[in-house]
Protein backbone atom coordinates (compact mmCIF):
# COMPACT_ATOMS: atom_id res chain seq x y z
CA UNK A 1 87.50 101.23 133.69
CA UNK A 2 90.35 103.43 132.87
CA UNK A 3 90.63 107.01 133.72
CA UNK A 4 88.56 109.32 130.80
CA UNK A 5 90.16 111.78 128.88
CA UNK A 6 88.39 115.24 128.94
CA UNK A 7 88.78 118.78 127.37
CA UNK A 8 91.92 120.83 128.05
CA UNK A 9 92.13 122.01 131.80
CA UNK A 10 91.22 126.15 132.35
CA UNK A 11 94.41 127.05 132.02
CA UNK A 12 94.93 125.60 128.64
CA UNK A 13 91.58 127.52 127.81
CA UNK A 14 92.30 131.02 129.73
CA UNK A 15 95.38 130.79 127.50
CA UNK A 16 93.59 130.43 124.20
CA UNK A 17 91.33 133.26 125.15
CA UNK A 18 93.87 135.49 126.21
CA UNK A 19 94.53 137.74 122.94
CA UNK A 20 90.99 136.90 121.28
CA UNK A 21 89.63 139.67 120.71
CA UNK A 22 85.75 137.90 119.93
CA UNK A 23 86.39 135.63 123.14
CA UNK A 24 83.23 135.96 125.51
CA UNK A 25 84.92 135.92 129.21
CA UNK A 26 81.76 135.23 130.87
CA UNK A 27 80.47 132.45 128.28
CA UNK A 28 84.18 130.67 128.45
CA UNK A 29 83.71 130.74 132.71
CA UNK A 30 80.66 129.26 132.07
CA UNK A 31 81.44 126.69 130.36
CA UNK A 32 84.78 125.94 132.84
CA UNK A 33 82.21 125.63 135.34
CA UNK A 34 80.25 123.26 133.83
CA UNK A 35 83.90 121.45 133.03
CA UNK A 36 84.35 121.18 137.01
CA UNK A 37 82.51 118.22 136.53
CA UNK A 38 85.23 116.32 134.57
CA UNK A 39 86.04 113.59 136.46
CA UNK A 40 83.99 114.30 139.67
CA UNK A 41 83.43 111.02 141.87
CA UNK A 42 79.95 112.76 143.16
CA UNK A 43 78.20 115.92 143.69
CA UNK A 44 80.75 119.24 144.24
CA UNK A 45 80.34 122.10 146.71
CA UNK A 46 80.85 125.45 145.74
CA UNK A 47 83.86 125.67 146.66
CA UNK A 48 85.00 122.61 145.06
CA UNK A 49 83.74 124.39 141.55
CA UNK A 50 85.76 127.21 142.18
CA UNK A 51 88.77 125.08 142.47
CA UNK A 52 88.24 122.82 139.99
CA UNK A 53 87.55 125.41 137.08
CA UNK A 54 90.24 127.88 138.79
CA UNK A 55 87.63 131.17 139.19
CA UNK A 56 87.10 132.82 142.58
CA UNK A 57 84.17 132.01 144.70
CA UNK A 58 82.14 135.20 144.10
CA UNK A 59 82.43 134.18 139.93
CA UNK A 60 81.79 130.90 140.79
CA UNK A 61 78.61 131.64 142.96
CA UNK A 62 77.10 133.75 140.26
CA UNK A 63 77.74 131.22 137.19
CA UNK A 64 76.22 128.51 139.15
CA UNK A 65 73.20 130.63 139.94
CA UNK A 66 72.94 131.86 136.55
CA UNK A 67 73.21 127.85 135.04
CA UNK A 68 70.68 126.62 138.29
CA UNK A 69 68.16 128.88 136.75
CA UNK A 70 68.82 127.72 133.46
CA UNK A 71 68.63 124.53 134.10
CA UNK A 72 71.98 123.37 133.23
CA UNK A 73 73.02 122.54 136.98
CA UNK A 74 71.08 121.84 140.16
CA UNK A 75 71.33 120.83 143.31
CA UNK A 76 72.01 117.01 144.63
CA UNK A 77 69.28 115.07 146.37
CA UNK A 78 70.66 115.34 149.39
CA UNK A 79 70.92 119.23 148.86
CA UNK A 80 75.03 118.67 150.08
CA UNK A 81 76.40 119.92 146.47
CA UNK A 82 75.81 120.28 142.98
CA UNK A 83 75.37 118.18 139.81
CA UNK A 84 75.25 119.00 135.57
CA UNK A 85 71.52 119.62 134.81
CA UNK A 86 69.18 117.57 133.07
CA UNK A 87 68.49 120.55 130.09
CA UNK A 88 72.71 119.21 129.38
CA UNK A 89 71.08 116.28 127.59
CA UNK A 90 69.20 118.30 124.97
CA UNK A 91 72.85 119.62 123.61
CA UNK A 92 74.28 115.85 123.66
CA UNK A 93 70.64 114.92 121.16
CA UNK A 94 71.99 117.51 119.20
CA UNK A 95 74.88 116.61 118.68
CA UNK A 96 74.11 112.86 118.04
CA UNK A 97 71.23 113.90 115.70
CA UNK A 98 72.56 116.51 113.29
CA UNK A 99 76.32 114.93 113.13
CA UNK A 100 76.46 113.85 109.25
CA UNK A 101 79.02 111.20 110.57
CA UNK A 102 76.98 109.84 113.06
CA UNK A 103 73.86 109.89 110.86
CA UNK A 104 75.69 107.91 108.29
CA UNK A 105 77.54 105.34 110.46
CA UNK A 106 74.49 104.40 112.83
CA UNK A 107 72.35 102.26 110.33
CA UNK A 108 75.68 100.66 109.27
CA UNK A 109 77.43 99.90 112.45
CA UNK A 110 73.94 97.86 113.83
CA UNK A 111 74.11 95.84 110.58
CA UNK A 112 77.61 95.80 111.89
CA UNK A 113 77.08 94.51 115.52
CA UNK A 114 74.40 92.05 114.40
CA UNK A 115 76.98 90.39 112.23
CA UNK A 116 80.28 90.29 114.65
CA UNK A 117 77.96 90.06 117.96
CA UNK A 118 80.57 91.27 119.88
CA UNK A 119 81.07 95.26 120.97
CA UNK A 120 80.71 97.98 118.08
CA UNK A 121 81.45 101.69 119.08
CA UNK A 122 81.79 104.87 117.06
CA UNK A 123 83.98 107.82 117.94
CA UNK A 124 84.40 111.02 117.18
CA UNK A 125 88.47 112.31 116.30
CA UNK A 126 89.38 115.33 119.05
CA UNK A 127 93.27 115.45 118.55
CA UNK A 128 95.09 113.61 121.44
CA UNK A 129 91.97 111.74 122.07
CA UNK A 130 88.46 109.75 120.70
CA UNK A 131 85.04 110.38 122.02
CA UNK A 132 82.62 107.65 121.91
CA UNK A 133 79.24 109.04 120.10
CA UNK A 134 77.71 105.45 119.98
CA UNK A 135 77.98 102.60 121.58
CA UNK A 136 76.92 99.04 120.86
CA UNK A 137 77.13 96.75 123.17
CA UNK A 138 78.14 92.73 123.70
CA UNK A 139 76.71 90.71 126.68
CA UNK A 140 79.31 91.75 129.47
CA UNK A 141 79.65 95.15 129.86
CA UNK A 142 79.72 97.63 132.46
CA UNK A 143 77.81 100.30 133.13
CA UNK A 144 80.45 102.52 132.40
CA UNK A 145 81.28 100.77 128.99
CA UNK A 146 77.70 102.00 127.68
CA UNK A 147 78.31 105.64 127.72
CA UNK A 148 78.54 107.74 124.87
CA UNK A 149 80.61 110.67 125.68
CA UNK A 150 83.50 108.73 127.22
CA UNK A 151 86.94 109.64 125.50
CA UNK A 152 89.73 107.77 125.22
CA UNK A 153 93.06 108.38 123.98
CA UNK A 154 95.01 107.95 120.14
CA UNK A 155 97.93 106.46 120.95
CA UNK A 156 97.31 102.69 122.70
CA UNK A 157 93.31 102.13 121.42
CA UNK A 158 92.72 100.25 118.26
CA UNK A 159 90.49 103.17 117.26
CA UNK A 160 92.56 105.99 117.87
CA UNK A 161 95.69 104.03 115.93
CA UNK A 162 94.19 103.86 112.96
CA UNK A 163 93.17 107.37 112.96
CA UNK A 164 96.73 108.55 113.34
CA UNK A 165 97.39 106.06 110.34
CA UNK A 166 95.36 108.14 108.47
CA UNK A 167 97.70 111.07 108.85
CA UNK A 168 100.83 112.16 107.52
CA UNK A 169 103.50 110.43 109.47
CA UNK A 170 104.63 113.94 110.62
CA UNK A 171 101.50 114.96 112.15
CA UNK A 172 100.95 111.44 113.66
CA UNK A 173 104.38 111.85 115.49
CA UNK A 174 103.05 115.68 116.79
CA UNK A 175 100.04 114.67 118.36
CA UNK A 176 102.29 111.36 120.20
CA UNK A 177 104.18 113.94 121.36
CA UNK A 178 101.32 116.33 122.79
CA UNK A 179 100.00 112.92 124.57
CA UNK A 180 100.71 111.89 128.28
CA UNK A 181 102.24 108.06 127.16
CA UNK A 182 100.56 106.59 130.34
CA UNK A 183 100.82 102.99 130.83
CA UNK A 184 97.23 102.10 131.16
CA UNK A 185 98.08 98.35 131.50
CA UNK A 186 101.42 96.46 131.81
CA UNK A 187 101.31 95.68 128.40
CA UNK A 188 100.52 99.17 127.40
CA UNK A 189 102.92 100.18 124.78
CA UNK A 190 104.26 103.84 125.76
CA UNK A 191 107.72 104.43 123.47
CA UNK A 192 106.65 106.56 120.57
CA UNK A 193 108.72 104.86 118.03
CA UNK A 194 107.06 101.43 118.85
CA UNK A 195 103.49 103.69 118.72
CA UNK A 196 104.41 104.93 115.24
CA UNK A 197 105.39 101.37 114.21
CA UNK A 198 102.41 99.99 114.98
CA UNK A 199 100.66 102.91 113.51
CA UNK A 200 103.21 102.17 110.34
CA UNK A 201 101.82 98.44 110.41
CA UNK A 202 97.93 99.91 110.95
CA UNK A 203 98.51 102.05 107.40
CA UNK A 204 99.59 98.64 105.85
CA UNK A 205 96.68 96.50 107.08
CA UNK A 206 93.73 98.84 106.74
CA UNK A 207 92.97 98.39 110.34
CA UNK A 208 94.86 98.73 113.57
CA UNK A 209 94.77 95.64 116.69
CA UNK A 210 94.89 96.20 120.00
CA UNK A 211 95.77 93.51 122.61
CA UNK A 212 95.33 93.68 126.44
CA UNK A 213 97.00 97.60 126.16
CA UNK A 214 94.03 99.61 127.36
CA UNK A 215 91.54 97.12 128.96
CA UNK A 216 93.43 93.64 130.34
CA UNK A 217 91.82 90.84 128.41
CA UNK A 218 90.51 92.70 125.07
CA UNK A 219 91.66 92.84 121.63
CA UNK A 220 90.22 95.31 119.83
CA UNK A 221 90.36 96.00 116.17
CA UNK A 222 90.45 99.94 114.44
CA UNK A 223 88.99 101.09 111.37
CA UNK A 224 89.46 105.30 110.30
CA UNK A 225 86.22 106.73 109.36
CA UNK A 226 88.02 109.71 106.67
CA UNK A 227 86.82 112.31 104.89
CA UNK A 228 86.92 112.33 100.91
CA UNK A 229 90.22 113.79 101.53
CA UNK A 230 91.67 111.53 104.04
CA UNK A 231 91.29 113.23 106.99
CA UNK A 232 90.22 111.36 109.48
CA UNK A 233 86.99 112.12 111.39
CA UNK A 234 86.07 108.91 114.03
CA UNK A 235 86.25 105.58 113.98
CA UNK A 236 84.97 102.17 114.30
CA UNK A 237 86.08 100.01 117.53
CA UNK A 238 85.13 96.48 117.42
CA UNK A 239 86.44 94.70 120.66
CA UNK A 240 85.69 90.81 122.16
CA UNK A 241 87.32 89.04 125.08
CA UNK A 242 90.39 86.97 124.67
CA UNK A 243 88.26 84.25 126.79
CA UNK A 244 86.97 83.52 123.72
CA UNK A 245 89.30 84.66 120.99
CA UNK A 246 92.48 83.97 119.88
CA UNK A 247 94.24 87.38 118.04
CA UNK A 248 94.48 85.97 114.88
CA UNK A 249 90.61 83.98 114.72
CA UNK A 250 89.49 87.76 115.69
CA UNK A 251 91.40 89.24 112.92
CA UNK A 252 89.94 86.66 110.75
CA UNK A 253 86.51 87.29 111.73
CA UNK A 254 86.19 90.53 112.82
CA UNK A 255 88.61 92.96 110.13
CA UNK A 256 87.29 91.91 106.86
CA UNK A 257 83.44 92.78 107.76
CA UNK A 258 85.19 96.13 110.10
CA UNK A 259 86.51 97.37 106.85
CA UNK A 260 84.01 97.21 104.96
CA UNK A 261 81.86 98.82 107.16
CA UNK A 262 84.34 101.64 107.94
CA UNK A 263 84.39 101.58 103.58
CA UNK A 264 80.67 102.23 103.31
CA UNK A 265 80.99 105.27 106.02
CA UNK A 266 83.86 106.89 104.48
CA UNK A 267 82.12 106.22 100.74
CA UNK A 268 78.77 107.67 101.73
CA UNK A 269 80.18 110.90 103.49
């Protein structure tokens, strides 16, 4: 599975907060230690969430005591470090459940994976990157490959493609630029004038096609769920295994009933 995307590192945040004048300190630590997590392989000490969400150790100490009581953090089973708290999963519900996007696309994107049979997932736009809110799954996938909350990023994913195709060539070429072009694959495409090209050729087509770019042996289709405006807000990923398609007999299959689906989003929002 590829390395996840995840929210802007402390500094990036510290920065932000730095001349806000309604910026809660102590709520933004909190939530930097709760960030520590990002990419953890396991539980962390302390010390490691000190590091990781760059506060001293004191700070640190008192946050993750505060969040233990709360219930947001506790302690691994072997008692060696710490982990995110069960009490996280209430805020992820709510998310999932009062999202107008994801209300609408849910009943639309089963009638969707019931007619492709291959993978359907939903994401949510976040700038440089998409974050999977649901997640549909085909008969070989990994455990990772079932979690909502995974990210991934704009500018090599069939999803995240069309979504820049939704925007003004301008600010499609700013957020390129604010991405780390990192060759996920060898056939990952990481010049930006190729990127905008195909994100040219995904504003022609309605849809945007990704093959073997961000997971070796995948093509994956694109469709830009859009506000009545045109902004874009998510969108539709509909991926199958070259083992059993060719790119054009997935095209063929897979785009018209895609679009249509990402049509009756967009329409009902």
């Amino acid at each position: 599975m590829p390395s996840i995307l995840r929210a802007d590192p402390p500094e990036a945040i510290n920065s932000q907060a730095k001349d806000d004048r309604l910026f809660v300190r102590a709520a933004g630590r909190a939530m930097l230690v709760l960030g520590a997590f990002h990419q953890a392989g396991g539980p962390l000490s302390l010390t490691e969430i000190a590091t990781r969400a760059n506060i001293d150790r004191s700070a640190a100490q008192r946050l993750v005591h505060t969040l233990m009581t709360l219930g947001y953090i506790r302690r691994s089973a072997d008692d060696r470090g710490y982990l995110p708290g069960l009490r996280l999963l209430d805020h992820t519900l709510d998310l999932l459940r009062l999202d107008p996007v994801v209300q609408k696309a849910t009943p639309v994107l089963l009638e969707l994976r019931k007619t492709i049979r291959e993978r359907v997932d939903f994401s949510l736009y976040d700038e440089t990157r998409l974050i999977y809110a649901l997640r549909m799954q085909s008969k070989r996938e990994t455990f990772y490959a079932t979690l909502v909350g995974h990210s991934v990023p704009t500018y090599c994913t069939a999803g995240g493609r069309a979504v820049l195709s939704a925007l003004p060539e301008p600010e499609a070429r700013t957020i390129l630029a604010r991405s780390l072009l990192h060759p996920y694959t060898a056939h990952t495409q990481t010049d930006p004038e190729a990127v905008m090209e195909a994100i040219a050729q995904a504003r022609r087509d309605g849809f945007a096609m990704v093959v073997d770019e961000f997971v070796l042996g995948e093509i994956a289709i694109g469709i830009a769920i859009t506000r009545r405006d045109g902004r874009p807000l998510g969108a539709i990923h509909v991926a199958g295994s070259q083992s059993e398609w060719t790119p054009d007999d997935f095209i063929r299959q897979a785009a018209p009933v895609a679009i249509e689906a990402g049509r009756a989003i967009t329409d009902s929002l």
